[in-house]
C-alpha atoms as a PDB file:
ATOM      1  CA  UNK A   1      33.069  88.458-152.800  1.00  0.00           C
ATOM      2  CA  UNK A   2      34.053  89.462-149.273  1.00  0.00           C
ATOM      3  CA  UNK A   3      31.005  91.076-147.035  1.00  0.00           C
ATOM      4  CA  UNK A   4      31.712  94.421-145.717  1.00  0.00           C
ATOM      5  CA  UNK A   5      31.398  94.172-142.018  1.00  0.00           C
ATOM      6  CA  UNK A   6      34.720  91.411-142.131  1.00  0.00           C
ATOM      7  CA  UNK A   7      36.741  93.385-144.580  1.00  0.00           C
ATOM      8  CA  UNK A   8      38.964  93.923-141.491  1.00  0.00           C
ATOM      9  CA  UNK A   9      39.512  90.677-141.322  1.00  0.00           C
ATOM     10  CA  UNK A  10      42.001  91.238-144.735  1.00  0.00           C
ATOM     11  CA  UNK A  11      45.307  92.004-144.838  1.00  0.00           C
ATOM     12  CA  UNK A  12      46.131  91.667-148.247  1.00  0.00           C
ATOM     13  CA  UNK A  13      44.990  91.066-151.687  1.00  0.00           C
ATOM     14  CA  UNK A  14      46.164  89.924-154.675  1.00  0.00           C
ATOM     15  CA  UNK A  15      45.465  88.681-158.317  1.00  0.00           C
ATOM     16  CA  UNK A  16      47.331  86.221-160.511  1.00  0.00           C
ATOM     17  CA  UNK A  17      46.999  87.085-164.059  1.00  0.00           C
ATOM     18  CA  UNK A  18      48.700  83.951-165.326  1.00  0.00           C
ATOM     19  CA  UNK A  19      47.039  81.467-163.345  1.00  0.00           C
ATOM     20  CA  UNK A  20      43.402  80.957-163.834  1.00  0.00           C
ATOM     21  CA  UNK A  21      40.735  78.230-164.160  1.00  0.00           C
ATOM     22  CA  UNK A  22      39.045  79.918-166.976  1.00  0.00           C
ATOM     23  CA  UNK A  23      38.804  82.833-169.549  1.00  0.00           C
ATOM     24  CA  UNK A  24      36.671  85.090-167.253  1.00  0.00           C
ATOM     25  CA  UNK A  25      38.581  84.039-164.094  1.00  0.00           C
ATOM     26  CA  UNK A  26      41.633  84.939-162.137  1.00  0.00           C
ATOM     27  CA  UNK A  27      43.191  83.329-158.997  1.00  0.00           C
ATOM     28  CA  UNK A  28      43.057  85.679-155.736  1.00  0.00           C
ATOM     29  CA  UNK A  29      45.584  85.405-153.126  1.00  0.00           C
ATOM     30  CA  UNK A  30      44.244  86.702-149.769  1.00  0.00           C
ATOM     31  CA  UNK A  31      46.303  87.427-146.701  1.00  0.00           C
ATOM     32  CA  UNK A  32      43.691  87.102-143.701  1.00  0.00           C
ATOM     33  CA  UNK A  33      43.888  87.004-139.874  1.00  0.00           C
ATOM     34  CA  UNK A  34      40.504  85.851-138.553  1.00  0.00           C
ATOM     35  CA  UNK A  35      39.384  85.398-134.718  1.00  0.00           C
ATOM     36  CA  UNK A  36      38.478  81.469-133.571  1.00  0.00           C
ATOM     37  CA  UNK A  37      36.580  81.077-130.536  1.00  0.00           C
ATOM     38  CA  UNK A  38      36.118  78.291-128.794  1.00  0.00           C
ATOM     39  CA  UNK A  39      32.455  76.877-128.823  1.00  0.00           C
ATOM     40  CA  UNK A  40      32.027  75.873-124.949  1.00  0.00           C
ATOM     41  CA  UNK A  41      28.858  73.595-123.925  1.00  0.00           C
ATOM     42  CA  UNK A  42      25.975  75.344-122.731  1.00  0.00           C
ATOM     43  CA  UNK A  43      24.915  74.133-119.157  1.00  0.00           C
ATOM     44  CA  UNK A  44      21.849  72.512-119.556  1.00  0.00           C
ATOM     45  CA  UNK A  45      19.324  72.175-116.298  1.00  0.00           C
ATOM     46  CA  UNK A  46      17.290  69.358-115.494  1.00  0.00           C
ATOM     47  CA  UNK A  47      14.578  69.054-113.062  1.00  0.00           C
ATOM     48  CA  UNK A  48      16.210  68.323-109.465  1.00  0.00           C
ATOM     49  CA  UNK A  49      15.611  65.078-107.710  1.00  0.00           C
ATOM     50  CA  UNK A  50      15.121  64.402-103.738  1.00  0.00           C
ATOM     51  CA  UNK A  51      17.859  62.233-102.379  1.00  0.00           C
ATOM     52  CA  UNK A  52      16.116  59.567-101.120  1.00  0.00           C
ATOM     53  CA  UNK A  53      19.063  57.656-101.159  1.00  0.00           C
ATOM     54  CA  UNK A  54      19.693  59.063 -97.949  1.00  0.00           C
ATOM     55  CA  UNK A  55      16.933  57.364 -95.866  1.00  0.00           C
ATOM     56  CA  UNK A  56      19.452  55.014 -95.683  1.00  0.00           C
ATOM     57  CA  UNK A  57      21.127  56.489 -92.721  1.00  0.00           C
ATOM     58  CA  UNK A  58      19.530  56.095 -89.527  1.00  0.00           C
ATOM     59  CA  UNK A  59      19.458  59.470 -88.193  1.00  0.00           C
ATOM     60  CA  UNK A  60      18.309  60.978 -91.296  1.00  0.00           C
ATOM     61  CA  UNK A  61      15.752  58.169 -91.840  1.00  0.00           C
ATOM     62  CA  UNK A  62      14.234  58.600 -87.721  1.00  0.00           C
ATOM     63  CA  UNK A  63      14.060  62.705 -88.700  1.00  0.00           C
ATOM     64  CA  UNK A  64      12.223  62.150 -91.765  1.00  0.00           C
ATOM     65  CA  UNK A  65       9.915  60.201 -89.987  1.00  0.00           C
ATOM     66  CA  UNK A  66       9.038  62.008 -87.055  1.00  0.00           C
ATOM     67  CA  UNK A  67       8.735  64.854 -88.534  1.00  0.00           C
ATOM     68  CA  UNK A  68       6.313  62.986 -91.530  1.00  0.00           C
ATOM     69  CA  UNK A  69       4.282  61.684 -88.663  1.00  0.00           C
ATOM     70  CA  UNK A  70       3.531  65.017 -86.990  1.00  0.00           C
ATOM     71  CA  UNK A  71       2.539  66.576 -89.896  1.00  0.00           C
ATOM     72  CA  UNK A  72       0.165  63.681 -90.817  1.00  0.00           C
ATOM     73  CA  UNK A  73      -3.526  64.467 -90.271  1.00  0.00           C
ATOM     74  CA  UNK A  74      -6.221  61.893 -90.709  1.00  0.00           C
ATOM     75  CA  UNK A  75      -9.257  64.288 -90.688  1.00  0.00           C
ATOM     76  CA  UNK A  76      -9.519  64.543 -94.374  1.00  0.00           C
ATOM     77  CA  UNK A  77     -12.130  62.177 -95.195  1.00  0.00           C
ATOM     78  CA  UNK A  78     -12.582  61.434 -99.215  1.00  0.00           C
ATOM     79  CA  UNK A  79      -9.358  59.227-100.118  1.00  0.00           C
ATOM     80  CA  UNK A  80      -7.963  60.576-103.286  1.00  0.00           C
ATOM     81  CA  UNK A  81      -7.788  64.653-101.419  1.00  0.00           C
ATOM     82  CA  UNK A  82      -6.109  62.457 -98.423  1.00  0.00           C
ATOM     83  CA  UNK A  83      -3.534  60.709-100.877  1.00  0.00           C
ATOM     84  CA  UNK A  84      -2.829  63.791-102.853  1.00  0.00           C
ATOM     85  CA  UNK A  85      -2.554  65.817 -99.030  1.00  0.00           C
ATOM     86  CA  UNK A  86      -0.273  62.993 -98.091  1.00  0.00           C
ATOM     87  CA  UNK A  87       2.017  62.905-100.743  1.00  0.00           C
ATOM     88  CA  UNK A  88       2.497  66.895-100.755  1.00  0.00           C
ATOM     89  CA  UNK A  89       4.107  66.560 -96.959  1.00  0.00           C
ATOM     90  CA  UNK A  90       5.915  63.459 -98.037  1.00  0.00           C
ATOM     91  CA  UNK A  91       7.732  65.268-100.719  1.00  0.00           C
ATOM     92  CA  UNK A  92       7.797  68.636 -98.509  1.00  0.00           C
ATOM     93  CA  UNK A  93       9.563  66.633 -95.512  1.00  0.00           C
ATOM     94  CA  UNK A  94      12.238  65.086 -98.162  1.00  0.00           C
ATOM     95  CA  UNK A  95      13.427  67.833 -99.521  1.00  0.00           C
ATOM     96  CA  UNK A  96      13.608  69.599 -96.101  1.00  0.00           C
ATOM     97  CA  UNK A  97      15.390  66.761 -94.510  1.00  0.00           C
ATOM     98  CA  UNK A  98      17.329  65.344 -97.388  1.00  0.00           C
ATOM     99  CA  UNK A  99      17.739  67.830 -99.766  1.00  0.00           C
ATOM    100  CA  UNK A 100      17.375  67.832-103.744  1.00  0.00           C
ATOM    101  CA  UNK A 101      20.106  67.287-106.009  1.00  0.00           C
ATOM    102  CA  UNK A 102      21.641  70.432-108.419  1.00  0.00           C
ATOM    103  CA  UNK A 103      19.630  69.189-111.643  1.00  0.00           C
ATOM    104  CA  UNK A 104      22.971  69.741-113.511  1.00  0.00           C
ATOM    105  CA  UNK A 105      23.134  67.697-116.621  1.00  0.00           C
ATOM    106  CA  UNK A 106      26.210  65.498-117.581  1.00  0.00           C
ATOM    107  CA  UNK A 107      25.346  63.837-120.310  1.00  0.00           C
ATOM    108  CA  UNK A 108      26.943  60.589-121.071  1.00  0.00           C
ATOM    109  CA  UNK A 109      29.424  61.420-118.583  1.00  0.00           C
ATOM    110  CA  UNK A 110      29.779  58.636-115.241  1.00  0.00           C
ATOM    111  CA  UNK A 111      31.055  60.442-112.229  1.00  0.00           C
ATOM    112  CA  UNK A 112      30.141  57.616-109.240  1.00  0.00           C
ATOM    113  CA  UNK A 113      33.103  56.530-109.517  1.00  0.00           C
ATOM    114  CA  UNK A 114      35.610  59.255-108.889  1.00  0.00           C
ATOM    115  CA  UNK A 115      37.591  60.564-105.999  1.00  0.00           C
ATOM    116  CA  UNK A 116      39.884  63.297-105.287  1.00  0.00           C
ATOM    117  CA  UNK A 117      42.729  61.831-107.002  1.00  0.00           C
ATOM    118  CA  UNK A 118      40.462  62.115-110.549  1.00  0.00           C
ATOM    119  CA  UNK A 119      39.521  65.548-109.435  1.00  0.00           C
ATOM    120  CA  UNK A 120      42.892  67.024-108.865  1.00  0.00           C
ATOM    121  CA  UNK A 121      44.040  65.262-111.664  1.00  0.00           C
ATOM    122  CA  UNK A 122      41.302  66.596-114.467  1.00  0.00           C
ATOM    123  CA  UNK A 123      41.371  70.109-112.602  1.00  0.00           C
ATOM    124  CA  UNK A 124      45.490  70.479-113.484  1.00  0.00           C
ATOM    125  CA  UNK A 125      44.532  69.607-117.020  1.00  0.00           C
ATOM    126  CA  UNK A 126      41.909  71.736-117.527  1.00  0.00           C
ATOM    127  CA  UNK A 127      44.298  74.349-116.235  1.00  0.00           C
ATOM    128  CA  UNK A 128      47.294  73.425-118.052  1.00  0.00           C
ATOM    129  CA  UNK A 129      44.779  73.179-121.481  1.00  0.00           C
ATOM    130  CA  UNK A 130      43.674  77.012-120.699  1.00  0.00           C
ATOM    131  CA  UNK A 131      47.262  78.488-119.857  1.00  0.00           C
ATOM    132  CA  UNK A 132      48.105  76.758-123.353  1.00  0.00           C
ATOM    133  CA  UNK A 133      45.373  78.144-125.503  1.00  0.00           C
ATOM    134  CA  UNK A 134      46.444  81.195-124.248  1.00  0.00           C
ATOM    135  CA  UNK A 135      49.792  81.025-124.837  1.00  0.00           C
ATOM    136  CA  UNK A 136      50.718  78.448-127.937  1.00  0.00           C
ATOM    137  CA  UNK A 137      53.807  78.032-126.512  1.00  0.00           C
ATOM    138  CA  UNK A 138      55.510  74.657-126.600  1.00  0.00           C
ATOM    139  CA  UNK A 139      56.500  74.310-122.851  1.00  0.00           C
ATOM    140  CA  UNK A 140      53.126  74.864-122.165  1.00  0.00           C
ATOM    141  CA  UNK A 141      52.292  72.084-124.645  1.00  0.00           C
ATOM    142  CA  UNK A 142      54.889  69.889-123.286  1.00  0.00           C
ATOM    143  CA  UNK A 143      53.148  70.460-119.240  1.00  0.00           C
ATOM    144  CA  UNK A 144      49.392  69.702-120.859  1.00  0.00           C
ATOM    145  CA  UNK A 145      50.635  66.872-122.559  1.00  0.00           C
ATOM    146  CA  UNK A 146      52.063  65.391-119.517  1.00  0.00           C
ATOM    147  CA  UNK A 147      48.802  66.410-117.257  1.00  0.00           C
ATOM    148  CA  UNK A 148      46.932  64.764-119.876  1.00  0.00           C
ATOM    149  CA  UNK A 149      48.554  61.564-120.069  1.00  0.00           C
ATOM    150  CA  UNK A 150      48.166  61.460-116.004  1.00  0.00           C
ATOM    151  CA  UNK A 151      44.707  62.287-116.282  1.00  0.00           C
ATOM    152  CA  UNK A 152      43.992  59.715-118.507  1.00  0.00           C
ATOM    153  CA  UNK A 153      45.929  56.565-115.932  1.00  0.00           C
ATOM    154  CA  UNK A 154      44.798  58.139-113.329  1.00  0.00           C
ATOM    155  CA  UNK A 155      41.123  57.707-114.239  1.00  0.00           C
ATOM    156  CA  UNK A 156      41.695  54.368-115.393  1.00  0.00           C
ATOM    157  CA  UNK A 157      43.388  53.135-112.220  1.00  0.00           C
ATOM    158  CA  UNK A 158      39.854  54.995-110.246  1.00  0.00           C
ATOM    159  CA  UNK A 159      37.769  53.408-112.556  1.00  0.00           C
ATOM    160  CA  UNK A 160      39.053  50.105-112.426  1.00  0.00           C
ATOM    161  CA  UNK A 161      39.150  49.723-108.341  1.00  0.00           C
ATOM    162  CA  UNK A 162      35.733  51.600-108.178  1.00  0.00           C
ATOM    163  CA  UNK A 163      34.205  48.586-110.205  1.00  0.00           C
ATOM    164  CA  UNK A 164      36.446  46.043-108.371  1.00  0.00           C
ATOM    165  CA  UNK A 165      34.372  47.333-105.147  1.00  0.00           C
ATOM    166  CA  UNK A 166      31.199  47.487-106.793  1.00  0.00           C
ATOM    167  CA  UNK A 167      31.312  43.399-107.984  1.00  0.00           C
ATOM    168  CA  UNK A 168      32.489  42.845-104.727  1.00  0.00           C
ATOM    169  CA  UNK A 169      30.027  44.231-102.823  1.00  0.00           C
ATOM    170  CA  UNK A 170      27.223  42.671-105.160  1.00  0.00           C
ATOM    171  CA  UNK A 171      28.335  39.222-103.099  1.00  0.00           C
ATOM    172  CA  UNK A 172      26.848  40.715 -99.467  1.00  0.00           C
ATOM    173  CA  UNK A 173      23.264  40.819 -98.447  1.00  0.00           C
ATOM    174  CA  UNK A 174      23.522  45.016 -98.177  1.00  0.00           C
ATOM    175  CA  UNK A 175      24.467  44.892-102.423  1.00  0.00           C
ATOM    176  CA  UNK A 176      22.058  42.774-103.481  1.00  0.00           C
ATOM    177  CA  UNK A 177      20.251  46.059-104.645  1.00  0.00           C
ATOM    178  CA  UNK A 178      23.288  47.249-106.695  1.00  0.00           C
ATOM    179  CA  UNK A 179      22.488  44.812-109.233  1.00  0.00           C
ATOM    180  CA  UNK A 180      19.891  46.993-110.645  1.00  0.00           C
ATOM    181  CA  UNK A 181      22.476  49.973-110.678  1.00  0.00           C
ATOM    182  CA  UNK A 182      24.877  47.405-113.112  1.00  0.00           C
ATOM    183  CA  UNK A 183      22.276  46.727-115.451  1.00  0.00           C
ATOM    184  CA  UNK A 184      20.743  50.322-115.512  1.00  0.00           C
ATOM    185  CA  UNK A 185      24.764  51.263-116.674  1.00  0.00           C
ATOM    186  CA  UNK A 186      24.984  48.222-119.325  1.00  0.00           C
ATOM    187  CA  UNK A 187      21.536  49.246-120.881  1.00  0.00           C
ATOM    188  CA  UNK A 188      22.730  52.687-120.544  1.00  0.00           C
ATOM    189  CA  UNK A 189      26.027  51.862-122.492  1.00  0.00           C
ATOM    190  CA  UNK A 190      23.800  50.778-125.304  1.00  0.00           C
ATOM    191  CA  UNK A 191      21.745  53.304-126.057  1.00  0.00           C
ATOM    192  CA  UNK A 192      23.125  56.252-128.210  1.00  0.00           C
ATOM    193  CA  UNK A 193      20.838  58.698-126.649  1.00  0.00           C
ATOM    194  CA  UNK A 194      20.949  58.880-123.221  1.00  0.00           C
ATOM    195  CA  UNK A 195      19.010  62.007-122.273  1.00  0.00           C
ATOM    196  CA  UNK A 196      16.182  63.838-123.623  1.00  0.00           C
ATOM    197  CA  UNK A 197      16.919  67.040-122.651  1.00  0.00           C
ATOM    198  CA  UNK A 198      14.194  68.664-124.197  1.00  0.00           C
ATOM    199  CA  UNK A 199      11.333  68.433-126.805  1.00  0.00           C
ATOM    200  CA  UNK A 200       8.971  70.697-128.063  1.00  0.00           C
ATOM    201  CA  UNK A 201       4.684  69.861-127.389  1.00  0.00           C
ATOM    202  CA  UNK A 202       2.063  70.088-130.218  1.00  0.00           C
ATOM    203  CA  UNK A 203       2.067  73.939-129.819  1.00  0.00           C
ATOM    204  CA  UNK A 204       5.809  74.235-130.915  1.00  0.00           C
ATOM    205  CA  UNK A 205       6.729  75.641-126.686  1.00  0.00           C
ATOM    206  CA  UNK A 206       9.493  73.496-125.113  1.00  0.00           C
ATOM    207  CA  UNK A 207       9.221  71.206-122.954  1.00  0.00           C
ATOM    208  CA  UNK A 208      12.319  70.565-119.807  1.00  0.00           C
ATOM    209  CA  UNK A 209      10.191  68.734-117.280  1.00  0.00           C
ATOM    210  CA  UNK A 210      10.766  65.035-117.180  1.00  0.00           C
ATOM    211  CA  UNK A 211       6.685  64.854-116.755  1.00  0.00           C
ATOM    212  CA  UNK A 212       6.121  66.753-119.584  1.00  0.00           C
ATOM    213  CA  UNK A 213       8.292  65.289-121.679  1.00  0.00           C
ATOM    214  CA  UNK A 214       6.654  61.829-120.299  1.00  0.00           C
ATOM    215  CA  UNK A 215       3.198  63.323-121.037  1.00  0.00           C
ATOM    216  CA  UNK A 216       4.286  64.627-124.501  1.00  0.00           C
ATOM    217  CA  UNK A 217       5.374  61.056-125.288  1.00  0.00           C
ATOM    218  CA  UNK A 218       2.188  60.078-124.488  1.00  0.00           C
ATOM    219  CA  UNK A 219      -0.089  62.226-126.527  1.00  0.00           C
ATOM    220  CA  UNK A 220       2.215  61.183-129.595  1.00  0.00           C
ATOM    221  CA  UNK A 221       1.908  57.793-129.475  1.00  0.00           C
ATOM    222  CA  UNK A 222      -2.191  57.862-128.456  1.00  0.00           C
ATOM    223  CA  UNK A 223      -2.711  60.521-131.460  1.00  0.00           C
ATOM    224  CA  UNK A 224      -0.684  58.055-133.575  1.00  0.00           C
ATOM    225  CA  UNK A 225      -1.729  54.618-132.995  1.00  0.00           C
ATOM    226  CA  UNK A 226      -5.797  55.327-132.413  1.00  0.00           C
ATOM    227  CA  UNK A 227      -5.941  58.291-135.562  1.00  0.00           C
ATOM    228  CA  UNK A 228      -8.224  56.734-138.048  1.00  0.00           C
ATOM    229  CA  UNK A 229      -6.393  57.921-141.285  1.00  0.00           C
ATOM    230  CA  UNK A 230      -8.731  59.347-144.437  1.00  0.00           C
ATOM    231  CA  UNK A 231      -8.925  56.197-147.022  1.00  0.00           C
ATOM    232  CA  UNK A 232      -9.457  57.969-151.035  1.00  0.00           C
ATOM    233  CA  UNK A 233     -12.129  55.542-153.400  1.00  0.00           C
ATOM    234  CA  UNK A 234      -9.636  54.874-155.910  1.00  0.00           C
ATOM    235  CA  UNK A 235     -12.558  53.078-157.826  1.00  0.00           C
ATOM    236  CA  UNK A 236     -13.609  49.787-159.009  1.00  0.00           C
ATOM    237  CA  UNK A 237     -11.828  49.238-161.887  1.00  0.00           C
ATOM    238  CA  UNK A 238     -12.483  46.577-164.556  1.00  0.00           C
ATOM    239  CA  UNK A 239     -12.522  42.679-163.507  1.00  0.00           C
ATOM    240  CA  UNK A 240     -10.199  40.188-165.164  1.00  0.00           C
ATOM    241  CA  UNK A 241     -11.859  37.852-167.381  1.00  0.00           C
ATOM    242  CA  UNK A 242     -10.434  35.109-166.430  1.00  0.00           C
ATOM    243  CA  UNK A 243      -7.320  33.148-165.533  1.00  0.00           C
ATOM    244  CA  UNK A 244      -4.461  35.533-167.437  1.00  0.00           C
ATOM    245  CA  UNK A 245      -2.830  33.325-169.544  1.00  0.00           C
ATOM    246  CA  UNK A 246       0.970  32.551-169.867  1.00  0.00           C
ATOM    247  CA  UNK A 247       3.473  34.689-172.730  1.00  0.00           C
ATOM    248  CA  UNK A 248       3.917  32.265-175.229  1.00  0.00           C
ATOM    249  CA  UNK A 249       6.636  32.121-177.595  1.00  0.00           C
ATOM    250  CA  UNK A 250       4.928  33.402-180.559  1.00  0.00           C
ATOM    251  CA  UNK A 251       4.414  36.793-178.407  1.00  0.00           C
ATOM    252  CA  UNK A 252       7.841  36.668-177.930  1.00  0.00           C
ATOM    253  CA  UNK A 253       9.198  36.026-181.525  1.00  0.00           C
ATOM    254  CA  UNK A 254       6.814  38.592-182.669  1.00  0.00           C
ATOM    255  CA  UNK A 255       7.806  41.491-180.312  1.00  0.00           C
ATOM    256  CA  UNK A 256      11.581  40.757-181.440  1.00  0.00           C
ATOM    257  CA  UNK A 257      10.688  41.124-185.052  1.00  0.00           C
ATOM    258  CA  UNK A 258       8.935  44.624-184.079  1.00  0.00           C
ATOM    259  CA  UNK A 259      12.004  45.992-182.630  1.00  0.00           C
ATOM    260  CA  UNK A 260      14.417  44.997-185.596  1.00  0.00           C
END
């Protein structure tokens, strides 16, 4: 009934003679003390991304290229080993200049918009949440409730003048481009899935790599729209002779009779 290796987990056991759900079966009464632990999220890493975001400051943008420019060589002759030689100091020079981003995932979670107020804010109730699970005790409780609640306005007060600068800023000639960042977030809002975070190729391996995953896609959908499928001869059969004719109400009458 119980396995062996959590018989530690009893306390105390006993059996009901007078209560039971049948003739071969008697209610148990168990005294058990059994160990929760909390299920955290596993970090998840996705490929890292060069901030190119940052060309737009001038002094990052003349480094870039100045530095892009003296490394450029124009004695490579055949065009596609020149492209390919380009593109390898292009990317080099980025991520030397302006760096790559953490490739932490965050799943459906939208962090553009907070500051330091959301940040202190969350950080107190994460704390407070901890020193309560440790605890149970009801002051604690009664300080995690209250970081909670603060949390919660607090983000909502961030939220609400972040987007009140972002609409704003859509009216100048500099946030034009932003418009693309509000309809990226609406179609994100949409969707239920938001990230593939991984997927496995036709060998049954894993796949993390947004290009692989890409590629994987692609295979799929090439193997699955162009396979010609294996048709089975289910023979000819026998040809109607004819026009079928309608049931007529002699067929009908006469099947009734049958049944009776």
């Amino acid at each position: 009934m119980y396995k062996r290796k959590d018989l530690r987990e009893v306390k105390d056991c006993e059996i009901i003679p007078g209560d039971h759900g049948s003739v071969q079966h008697r209610l148990v009464v168990m005294e058990l003390v059994m160990e929760i632990e909390q299920i955290r999220n596993k970090k998840m890493q996705g490929p890292k991304r060069i901030k190119w975001f940052k060309l737009k400051e001038i002094e990052l943008c003349r480094q870039f290229k100045e530095k892009f420019l003296v490394e450029l060589t124009h004695e490579i002759e055949d065009v596609d080993e020149w492209w390919n030689r380009t593109m390898e100091i292009i990317l080099r020079v980025a991520r030397e200049i302006l760096g790559e981003s953490s490739g932490k995932m965050f799943g459906n979670k939208e962090t553009w918009w907070f500051n330091e107020e959301v940040k202190d804010a969350t950080k107190q109730k994460r704390e407070s949440n901890k020193k309560w699970e440790g605890a149970q005790m009801v002051e604690d409780w009664m300080v995690y409730k209250e970081a909670n609640n603060l949390a919660k306005k607090t983000v909502a007060i961030a939220k609400d003048r972040a987007y009140d600068q972002f609409y704003k800023e859509l009216d100048t000639k500099e946030g034009k481009g932003k418009i693309f960042k509000l309809a990226q977030m609406r179609n994100k809002s949409t969707k239920d899935i938001t990230h593939i975070r991984q997927m496995k190729d036709k060998d049954g391996n894993a796949l993390r790599d947004e290009r692989d995953i890409i590629r994987r896609w692609e295979e799929y959908f090439e193997a699955l729209l162009n396979k010609e499928n294996e048709r089975f001869l289910r023979g000819d059969g026998h040809t109607n002779c004819g026009p079928v004719t309608e049931i007529t109400k002699a067929e009908v009458s006469g099947t009734g009779k049958d049944e009776k």
